[in-house]
PDB file of N, CA and C in Angstrom:
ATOM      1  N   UNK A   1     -16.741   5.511 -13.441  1.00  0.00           N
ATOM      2  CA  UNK A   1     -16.868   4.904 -12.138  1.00  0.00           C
ATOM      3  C   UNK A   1     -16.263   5.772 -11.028  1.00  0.00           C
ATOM      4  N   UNK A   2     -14.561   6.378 -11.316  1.00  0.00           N
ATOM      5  CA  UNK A   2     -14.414   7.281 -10.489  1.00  0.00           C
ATOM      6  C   UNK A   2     -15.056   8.200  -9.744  1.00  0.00           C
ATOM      7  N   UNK A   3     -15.764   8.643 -11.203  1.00  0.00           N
ATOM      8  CA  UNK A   3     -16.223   9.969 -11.082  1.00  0.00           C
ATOM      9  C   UNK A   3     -17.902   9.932  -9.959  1.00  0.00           C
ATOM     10  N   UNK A   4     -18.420   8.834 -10.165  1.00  0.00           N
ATOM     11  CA  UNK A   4     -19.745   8.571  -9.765  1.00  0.00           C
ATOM     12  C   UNK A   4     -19.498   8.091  -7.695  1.00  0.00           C
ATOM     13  N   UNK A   5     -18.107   7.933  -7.383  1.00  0.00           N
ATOM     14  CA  UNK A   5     -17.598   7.571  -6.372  1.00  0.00           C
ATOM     15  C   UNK A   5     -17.659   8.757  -5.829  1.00  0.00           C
ATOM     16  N   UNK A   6     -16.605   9.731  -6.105  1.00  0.00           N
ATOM     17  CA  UNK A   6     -16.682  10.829  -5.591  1.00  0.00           C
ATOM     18  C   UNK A   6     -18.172  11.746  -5.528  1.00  0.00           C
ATOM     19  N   UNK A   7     -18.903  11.447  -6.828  1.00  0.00           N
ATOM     20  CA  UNK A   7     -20.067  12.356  -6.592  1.00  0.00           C
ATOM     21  C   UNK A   7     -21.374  11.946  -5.445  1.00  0.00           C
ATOM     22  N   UNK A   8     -21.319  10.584  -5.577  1.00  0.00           N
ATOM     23  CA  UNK A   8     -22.000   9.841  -4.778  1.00  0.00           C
ATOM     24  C   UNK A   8     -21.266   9.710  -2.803  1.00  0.00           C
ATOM     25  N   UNK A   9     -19.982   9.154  -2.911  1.00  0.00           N
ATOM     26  CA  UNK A   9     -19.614   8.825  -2.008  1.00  0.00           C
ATOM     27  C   UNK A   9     -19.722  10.905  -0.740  1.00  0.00           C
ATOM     28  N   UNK A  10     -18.753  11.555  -1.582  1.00  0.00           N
ATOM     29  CA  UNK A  10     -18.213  12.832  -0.987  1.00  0.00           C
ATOM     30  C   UNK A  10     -18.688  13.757  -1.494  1.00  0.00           C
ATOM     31  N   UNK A  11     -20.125  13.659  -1.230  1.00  0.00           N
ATOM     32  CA  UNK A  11     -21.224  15.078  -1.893  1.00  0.00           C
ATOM     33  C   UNK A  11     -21.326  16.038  -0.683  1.00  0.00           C
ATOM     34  N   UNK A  12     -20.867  15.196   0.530  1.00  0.00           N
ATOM     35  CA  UNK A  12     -21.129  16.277   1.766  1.00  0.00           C
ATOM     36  C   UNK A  12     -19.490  16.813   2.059  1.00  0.00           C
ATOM     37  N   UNK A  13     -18.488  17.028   1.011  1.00  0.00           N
ATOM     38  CA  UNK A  13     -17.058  17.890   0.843  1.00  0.00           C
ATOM     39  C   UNK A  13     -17.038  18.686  -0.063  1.00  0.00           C
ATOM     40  N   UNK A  14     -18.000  18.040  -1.579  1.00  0.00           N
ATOM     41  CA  UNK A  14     -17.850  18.653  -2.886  1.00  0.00           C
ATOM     42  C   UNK A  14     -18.928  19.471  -3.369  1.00  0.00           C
ATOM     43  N   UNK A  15     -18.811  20.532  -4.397  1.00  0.00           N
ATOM     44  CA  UNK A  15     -19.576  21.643  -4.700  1.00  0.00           C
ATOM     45  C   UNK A  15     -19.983  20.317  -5.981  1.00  0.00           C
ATOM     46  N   UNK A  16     -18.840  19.709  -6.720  1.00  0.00           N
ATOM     47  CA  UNK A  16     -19.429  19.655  -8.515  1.00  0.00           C
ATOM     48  C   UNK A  16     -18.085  18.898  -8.799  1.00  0.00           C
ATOM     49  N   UNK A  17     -18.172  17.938  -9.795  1.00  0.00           N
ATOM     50  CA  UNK A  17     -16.857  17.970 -10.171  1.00  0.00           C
ATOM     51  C   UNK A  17     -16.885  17.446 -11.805  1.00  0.00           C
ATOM     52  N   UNK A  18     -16.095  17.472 -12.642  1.00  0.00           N
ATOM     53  CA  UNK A  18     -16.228  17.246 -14.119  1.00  0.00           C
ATOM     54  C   UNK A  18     -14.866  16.429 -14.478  1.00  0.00           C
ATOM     55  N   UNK A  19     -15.132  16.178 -16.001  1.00  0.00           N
ATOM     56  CA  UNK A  19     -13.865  15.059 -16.573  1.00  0.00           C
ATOM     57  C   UNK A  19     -13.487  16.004 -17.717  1.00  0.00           C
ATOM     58  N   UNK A  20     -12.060  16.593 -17.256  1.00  0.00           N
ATOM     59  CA  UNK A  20     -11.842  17.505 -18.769  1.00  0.00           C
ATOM     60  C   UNK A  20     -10.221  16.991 -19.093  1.00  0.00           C
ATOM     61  N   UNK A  21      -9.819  17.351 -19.769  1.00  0.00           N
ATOM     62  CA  UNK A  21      -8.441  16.858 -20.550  1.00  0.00           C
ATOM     63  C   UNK A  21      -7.701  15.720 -19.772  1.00  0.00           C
ATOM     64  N   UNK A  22      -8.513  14.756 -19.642  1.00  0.00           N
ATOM     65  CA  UNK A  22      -8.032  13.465 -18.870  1.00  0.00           C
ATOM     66  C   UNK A  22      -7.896  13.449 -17.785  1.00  0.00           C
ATOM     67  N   UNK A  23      -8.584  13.940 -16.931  1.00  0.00           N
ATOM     68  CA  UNK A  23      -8.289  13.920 -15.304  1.00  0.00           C
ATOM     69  C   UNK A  23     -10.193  14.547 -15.053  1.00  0.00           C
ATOM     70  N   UNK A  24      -9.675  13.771 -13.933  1.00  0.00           N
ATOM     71  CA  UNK A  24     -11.266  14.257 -13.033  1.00  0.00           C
ATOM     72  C   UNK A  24     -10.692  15.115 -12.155  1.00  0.00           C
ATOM     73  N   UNK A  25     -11.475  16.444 -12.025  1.00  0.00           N
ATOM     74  CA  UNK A  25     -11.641  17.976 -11.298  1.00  0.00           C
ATOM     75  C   UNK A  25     -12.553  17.234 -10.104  1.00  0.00           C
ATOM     76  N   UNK A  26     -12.987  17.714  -8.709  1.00  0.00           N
ATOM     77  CA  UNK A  26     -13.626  17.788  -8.028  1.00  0.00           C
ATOM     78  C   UNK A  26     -13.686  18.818  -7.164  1.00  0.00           C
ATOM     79  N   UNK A  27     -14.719  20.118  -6.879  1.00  0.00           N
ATOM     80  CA  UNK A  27     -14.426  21.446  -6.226  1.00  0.00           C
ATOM     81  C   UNK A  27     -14.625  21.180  -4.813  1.00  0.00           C
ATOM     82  N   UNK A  28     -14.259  21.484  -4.165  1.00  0.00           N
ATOM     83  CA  UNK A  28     -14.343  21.004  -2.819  1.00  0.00           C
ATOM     84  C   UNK A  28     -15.150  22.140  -2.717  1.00  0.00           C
ATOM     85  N   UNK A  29     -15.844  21.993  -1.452  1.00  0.00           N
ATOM     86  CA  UNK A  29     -16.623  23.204  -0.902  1.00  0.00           C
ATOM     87  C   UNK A  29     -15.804  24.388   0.161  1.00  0.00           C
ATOM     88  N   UNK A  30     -14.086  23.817   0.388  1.00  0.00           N
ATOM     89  CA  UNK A  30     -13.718  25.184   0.866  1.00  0.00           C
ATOM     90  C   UNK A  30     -13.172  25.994  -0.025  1.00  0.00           C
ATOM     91  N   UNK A  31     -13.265  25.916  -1.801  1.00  0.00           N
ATOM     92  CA  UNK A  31     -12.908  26.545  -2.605  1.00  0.00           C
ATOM     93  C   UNK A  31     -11.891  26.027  -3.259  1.00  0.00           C
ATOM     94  N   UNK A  32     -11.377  24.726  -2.343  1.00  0.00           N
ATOM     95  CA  UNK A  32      -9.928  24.308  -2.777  1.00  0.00           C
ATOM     96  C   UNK A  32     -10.539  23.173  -4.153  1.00  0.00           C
ATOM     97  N   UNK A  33      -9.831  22.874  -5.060  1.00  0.00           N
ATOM     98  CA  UNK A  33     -10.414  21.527  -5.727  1.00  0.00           C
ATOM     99  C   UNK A  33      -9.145  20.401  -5.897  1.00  0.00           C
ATOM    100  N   UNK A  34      -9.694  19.352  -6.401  1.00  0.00           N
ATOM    101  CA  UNK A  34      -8.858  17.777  -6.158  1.00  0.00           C
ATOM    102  C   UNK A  34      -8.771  17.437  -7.608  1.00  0.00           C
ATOM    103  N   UNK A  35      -7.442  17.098  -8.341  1.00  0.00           N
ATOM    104  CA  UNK A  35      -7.332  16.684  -9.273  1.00  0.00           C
ATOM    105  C   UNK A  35      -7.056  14.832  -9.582  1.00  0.00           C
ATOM    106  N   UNK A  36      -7.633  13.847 -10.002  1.00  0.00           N
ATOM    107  CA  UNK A  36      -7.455  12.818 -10.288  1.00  0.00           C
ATOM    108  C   UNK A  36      -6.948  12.740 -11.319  1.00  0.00           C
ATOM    109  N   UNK A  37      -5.856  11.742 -11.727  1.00  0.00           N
ATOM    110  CA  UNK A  37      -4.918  11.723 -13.140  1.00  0.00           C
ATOM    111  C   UNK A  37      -4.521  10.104 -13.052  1.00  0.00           C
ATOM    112  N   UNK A  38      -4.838   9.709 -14.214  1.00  0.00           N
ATOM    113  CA  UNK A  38      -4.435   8.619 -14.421  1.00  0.00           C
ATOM    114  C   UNK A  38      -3.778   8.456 -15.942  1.00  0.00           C
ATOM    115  N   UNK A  39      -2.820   8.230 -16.176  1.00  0.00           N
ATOM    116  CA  UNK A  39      -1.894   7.875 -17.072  1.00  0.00           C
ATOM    117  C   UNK A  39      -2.300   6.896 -18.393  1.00  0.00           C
ATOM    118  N   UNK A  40      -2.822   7.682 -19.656  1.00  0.00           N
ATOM    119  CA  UNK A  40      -3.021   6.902 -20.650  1.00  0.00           C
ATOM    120  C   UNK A  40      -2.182   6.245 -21.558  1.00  0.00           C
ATOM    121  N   UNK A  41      -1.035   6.528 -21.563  1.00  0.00           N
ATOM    122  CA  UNK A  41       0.208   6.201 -21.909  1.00  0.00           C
ATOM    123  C   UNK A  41       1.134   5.527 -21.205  1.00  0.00           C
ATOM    124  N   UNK A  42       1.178   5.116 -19.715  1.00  0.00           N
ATOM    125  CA  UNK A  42       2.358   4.908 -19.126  1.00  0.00           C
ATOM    126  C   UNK A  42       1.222   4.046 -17.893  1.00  0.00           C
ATOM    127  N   UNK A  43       1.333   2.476 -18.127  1.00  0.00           N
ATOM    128  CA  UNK A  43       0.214   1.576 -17.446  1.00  0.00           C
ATOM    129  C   UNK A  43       0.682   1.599 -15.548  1.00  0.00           C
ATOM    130  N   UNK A  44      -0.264   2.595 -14.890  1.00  0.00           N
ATOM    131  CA  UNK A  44       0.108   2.384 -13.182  1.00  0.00           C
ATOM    132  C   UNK A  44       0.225   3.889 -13.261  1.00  0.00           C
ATOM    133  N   UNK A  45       0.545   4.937 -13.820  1.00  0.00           N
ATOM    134  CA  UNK A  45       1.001   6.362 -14.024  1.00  0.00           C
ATOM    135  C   UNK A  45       0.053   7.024 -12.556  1.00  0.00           C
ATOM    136  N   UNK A  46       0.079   7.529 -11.881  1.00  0.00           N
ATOM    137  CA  UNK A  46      -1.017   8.259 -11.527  1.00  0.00           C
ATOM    138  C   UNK A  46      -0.467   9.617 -10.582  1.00  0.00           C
ATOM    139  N   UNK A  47      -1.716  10.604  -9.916  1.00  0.00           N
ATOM    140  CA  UNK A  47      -1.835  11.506  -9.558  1.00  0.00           C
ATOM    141  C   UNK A  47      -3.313  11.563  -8.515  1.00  0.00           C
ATOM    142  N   UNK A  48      -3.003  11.707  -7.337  1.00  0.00           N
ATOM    143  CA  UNK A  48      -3.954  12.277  -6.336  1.00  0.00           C
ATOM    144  C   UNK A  48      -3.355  13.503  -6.322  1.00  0.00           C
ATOM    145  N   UNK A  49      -4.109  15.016  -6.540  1.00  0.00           N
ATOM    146  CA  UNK A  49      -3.424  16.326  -6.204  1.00  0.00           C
ATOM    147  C   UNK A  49      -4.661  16.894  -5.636  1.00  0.00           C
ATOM    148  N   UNK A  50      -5.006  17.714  -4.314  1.00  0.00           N
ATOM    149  CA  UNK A  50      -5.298  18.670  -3.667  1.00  0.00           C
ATOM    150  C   UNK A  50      -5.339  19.579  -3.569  1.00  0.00           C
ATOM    151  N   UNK A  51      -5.477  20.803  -4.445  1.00  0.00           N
ATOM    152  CA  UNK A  51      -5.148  22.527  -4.674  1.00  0.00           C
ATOM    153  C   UNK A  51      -5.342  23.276  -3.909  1.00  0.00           C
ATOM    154  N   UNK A  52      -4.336  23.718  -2.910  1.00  0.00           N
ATOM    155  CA  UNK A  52      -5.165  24.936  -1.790  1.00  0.00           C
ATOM    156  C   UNK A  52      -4.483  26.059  -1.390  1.00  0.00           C
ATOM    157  N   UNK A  53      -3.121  26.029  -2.589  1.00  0.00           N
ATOM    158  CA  UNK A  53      -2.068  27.292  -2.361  1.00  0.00           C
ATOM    159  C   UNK A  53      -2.875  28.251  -2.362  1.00  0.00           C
ATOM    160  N   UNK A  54      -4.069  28.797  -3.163  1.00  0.00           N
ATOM    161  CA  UNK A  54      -4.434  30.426  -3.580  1.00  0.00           C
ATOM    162  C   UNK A  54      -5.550  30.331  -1.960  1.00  0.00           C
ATOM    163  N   UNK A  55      -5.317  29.467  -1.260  1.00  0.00           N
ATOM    164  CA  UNK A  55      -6.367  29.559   0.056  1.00  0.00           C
ATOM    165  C   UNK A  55      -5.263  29.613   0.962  1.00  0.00           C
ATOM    166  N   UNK A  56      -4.496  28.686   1.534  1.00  0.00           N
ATOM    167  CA  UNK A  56      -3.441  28.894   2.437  1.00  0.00           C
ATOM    168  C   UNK A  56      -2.218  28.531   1.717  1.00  0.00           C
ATOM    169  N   UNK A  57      -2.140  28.207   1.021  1.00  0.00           N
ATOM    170  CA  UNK A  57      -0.455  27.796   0.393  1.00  0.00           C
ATOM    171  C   UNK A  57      -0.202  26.306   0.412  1.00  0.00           C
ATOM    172  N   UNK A  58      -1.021  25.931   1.184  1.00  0.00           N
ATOM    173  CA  UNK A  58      -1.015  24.103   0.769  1.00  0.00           C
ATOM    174  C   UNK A  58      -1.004  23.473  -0.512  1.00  0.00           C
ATOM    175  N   UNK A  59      -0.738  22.233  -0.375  1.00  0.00           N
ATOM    176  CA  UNK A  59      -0.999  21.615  -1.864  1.00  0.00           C
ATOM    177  C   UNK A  59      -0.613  19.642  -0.902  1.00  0.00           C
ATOM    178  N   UNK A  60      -1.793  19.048  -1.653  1.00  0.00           N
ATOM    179  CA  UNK A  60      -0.881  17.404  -1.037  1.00  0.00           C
ATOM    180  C   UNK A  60      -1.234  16.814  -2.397  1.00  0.00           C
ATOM    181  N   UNK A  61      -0.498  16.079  -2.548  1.00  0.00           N
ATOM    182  CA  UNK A  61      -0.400  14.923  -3.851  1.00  0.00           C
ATOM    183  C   UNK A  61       0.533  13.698  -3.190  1.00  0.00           C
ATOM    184  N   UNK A  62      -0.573  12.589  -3.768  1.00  0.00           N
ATOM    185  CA  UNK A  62       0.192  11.505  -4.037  1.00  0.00           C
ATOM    186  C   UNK A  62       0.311  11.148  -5.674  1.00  0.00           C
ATOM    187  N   UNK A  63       1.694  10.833  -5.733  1.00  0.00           N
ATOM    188  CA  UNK A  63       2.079  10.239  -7.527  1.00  0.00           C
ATOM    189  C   UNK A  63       2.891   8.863  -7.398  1.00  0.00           C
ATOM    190  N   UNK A  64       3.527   9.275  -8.634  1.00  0.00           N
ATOM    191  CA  UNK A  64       4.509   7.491  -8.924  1.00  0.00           C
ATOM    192  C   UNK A  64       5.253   8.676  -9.674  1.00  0.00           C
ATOM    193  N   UNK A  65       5.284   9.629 -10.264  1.00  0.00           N
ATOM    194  CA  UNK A  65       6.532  10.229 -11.065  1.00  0.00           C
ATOM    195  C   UNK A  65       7.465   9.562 -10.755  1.00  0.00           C
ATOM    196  N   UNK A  66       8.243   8.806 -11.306  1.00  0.00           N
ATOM    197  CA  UNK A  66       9.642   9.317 -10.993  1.00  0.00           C
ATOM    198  C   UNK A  66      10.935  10.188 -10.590  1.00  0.00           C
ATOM    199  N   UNK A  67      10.411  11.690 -10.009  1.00  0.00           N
ATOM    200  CA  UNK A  67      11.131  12.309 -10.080  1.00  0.00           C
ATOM    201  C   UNK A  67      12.719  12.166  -8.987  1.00  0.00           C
ATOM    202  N   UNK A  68      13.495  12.308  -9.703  1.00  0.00           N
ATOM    203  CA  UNK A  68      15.082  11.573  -8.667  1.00  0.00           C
ATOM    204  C   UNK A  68      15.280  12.478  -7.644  1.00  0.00           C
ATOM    205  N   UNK A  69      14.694  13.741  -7.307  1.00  0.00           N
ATOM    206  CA  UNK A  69      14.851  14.379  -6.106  1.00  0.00           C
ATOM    207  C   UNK A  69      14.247  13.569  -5.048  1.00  0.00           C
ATOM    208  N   UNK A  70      13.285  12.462  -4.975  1.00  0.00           N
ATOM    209  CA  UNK A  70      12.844  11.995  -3.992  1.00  0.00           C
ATOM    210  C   UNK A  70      13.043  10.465  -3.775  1.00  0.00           C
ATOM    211  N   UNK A  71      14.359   9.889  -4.427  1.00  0.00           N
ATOM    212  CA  UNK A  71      14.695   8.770  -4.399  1.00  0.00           C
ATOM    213  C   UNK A  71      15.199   7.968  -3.215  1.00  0.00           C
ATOM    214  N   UNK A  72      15.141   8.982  -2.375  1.00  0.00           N
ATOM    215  CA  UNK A  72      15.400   8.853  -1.273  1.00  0.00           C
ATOM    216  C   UNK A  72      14.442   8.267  -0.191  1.00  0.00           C
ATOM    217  N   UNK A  73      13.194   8.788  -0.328  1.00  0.00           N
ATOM    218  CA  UNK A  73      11.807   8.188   0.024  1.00  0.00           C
ATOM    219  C   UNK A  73      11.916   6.767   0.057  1.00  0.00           C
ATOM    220  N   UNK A  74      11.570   5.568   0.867  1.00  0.00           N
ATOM    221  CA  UNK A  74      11.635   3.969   0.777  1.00  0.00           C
ATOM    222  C   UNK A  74      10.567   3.884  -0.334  1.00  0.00           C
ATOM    223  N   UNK A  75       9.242   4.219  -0.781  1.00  0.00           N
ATOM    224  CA  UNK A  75       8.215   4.082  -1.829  1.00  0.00           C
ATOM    225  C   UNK A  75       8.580   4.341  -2.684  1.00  0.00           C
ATOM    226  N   UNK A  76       9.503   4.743  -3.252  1.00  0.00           N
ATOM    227  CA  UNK A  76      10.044   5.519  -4.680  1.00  0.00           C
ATOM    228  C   UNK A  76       9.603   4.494  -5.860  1.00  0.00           C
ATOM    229  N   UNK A  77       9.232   4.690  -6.735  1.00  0.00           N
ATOM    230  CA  UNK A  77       8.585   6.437  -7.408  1.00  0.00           C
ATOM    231  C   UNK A  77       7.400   6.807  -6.458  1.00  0.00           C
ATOM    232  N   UNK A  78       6.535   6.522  -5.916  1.00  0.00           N
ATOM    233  CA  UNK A  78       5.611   6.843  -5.243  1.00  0.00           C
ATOM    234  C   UNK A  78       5.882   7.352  -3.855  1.00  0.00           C
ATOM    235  N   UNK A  79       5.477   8.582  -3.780  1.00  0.00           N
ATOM    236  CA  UNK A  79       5.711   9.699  -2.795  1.00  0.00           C
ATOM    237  C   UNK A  79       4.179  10.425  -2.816  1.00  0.00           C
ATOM    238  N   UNK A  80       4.224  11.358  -1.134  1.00  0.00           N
ATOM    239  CA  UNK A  80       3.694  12.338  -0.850  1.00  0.00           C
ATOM    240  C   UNK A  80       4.094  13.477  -0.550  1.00  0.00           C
ATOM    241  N   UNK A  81       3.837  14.294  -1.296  1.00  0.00           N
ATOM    242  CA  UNK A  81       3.858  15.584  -0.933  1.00  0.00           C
ATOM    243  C   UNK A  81       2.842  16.635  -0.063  1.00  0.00           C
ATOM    244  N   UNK A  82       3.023  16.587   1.395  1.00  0.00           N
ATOM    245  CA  UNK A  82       2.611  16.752   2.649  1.00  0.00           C
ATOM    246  C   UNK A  82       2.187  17.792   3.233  1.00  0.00           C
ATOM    247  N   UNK A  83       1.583  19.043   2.293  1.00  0.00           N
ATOM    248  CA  UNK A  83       1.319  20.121   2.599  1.00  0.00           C
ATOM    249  C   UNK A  83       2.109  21.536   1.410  1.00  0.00           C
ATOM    250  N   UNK A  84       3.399  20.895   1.156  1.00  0.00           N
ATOM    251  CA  UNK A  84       3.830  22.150  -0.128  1.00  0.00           C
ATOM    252  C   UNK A  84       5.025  20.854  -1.276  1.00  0.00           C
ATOM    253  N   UNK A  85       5.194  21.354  -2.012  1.00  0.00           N
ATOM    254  CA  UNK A  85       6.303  20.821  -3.159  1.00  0.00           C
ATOM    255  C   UNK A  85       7.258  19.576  -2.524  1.00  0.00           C
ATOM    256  N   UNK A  86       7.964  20.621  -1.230  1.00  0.00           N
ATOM    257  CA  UNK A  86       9.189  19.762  -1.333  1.00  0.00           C
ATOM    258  C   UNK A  86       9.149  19.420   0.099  1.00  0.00           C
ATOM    259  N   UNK A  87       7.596  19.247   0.621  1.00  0.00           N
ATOM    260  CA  UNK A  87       7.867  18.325   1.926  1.00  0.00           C
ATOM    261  C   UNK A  87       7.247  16.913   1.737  1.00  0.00           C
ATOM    262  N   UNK A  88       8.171  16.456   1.194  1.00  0.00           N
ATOM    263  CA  UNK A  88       7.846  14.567   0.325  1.00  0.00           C
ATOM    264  C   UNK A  88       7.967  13.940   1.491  1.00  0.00           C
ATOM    265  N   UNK A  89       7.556  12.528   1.556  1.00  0.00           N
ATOM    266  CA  UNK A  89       7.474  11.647   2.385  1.00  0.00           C
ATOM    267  C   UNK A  89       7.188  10.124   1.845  1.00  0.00           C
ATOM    268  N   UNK A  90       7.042   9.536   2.565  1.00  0.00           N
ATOM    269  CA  UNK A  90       6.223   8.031   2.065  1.00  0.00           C
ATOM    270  C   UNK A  90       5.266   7.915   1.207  1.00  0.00           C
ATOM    271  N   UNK A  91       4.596   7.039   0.693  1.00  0.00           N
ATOM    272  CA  UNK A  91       3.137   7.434   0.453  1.00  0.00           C
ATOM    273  C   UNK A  91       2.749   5.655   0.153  1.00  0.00           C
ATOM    274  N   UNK A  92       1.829   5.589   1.240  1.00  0.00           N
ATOM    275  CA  UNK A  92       1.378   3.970   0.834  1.00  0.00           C
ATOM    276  C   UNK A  92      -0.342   3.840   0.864  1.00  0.00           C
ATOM    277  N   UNK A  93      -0.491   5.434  -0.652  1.00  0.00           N
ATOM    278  CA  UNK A  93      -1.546   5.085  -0.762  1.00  0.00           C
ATOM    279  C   UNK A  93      -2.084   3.797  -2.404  1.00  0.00           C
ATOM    280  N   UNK A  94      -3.127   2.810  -1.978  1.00  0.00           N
ATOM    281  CA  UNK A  94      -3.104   1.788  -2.704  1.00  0.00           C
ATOM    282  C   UNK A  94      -2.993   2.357  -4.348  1.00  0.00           C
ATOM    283  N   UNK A  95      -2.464   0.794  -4.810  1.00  0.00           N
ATOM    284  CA  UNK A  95      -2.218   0.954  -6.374  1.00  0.00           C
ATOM    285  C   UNK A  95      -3.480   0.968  -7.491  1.00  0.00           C
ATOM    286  N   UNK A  96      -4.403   0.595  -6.434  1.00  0.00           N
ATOM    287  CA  UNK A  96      -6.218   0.274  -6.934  1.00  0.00           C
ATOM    288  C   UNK A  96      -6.802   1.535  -7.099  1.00  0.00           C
ATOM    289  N   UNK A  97      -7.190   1.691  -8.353  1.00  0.00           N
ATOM    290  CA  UNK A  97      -7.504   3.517  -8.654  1.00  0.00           C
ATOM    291  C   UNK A  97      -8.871   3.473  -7.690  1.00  0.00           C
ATOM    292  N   UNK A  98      -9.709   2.575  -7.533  1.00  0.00           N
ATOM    293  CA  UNK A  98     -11.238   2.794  -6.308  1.00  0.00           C
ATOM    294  C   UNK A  98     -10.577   3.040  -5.044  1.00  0.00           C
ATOM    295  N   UNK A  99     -10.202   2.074  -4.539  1.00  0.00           N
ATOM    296  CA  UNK A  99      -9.075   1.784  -2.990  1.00  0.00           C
ATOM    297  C   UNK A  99      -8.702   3.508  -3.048  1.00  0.00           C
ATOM    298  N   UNK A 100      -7.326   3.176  -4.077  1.00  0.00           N
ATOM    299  CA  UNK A 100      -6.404   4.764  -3.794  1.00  0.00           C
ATOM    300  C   UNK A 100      -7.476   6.323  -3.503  1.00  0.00           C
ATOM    301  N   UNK A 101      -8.333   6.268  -4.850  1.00  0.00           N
ATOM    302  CA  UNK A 101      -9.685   6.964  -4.386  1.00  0.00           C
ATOM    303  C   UNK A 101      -9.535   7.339  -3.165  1.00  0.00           C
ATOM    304  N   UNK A 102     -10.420   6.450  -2.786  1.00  0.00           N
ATOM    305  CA  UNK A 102     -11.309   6.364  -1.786  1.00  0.00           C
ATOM    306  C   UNK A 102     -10.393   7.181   0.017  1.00  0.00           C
ATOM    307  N   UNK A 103      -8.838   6.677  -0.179  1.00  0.00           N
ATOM    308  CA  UNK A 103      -7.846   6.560   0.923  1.00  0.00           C
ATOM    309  C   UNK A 103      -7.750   7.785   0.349  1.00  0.00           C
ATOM    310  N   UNK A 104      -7.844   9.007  -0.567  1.00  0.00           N
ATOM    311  CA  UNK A 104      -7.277  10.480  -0.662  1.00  0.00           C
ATOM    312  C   UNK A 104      -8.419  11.227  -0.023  1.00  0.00           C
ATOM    313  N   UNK A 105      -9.359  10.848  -0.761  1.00  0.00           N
ATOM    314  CA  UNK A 105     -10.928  11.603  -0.410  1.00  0.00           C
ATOM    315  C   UNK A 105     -11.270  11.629   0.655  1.00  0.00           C
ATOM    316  N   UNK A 106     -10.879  10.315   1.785  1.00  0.00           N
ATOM    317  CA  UNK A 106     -11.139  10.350   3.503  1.00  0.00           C
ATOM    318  C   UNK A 106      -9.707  11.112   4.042  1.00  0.00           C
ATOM    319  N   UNK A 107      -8.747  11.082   3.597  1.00  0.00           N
ATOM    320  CA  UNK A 107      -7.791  12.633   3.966  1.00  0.00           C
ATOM    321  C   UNK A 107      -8.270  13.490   3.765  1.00  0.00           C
ATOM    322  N   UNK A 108      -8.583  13.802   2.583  1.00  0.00           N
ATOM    323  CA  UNK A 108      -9.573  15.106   2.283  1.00  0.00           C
ATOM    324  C   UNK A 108     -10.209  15.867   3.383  1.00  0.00           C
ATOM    325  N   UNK A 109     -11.504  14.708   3.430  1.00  0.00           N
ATOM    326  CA  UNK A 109     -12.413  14.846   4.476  1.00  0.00           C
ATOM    327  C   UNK A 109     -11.839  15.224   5.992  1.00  0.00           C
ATOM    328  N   UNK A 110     -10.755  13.830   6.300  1.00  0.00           N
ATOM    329  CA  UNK A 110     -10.264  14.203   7.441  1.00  0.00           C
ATOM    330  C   UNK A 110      -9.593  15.727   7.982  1.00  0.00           C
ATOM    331  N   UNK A 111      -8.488  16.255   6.506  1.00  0.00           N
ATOM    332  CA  UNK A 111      -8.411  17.214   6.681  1.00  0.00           C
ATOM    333  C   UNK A 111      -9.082  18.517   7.278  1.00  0.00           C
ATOM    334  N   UNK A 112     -10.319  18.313   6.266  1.00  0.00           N
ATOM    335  CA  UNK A 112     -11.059  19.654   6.589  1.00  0.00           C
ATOM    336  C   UNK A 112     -12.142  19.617   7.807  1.00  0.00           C
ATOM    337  N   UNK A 113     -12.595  18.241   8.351  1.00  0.00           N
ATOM    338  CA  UNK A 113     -12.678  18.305   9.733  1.00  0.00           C
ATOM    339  C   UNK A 113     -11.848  19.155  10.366  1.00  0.00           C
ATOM    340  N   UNK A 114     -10.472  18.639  10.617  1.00  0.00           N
ATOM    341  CA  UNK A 114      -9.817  19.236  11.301  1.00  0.00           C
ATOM    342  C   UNK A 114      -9.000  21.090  11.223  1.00  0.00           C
ATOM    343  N   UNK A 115      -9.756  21.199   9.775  1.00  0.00           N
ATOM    344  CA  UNK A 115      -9.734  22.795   9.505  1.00  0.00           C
ATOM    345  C   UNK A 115     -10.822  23.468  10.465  1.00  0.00           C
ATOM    346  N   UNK A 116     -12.325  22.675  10.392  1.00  0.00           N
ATOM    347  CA  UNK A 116     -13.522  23.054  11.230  1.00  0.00           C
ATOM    348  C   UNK A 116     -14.217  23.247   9.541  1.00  0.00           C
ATOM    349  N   UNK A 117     -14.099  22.582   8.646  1.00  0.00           N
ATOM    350  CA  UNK A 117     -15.034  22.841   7.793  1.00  0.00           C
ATOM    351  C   UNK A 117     -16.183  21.919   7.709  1.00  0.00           C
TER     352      UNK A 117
END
């Protein structure tokens, strides 16, 4: 279902995208690609990630890790990471894997509008 969202919904961002070792890939068309992760072991687990260091050095993800460097964040475990690693922030994107979808992929988009792509 994910996968048919993104291919259907954001065909005018994406080159292609596939389902390999538990996560959905999606290539964006500025070269950058989007990783989806959802947690088969750990019920709510997830991952929105954005890849665009080897293009400008960016990277955005939303998760739930736990990690205690960002406990500080009011959303904790759930954080964003806002352009590189360790510029975390809020993140109140939804807990609904369609919803959450849907709220990364129109950043996405929004983003690269505002790149001029």
């Amino acid at each position: 279902m994910l996968k048919r969202i993104i291919d259907v919904e954001y065909a005018d961002i994406l080159t292609d995208s596939i389902i390999s070792r538990g996560k959905l890939r999606a290539f964006v068309d500025d070269s950058s690609f989007i990783d989806v992760w959802f947690s088969l072991k750990i019920a709510g687990r997830f991952s929105y990630h954005w890849e665009r260091r080897h293009i400008d050095g960016s990277m955005y993800r939303h998760d739930n890790f736990p990690d205690t460097n960002w406990q500080r964040v009011s959303t904790y475990p759930k954080h964003f990471h806002n352009g590189s690693q360790d510029a975390v922030e809020e993140s109140h994107i939804d807990e609904n894997p369609v919803v959450g979808l849907r709220q990364f992929m129109e950043f996405v988009r929004s983003q690269l509008a505002k790149m001029g792509k």
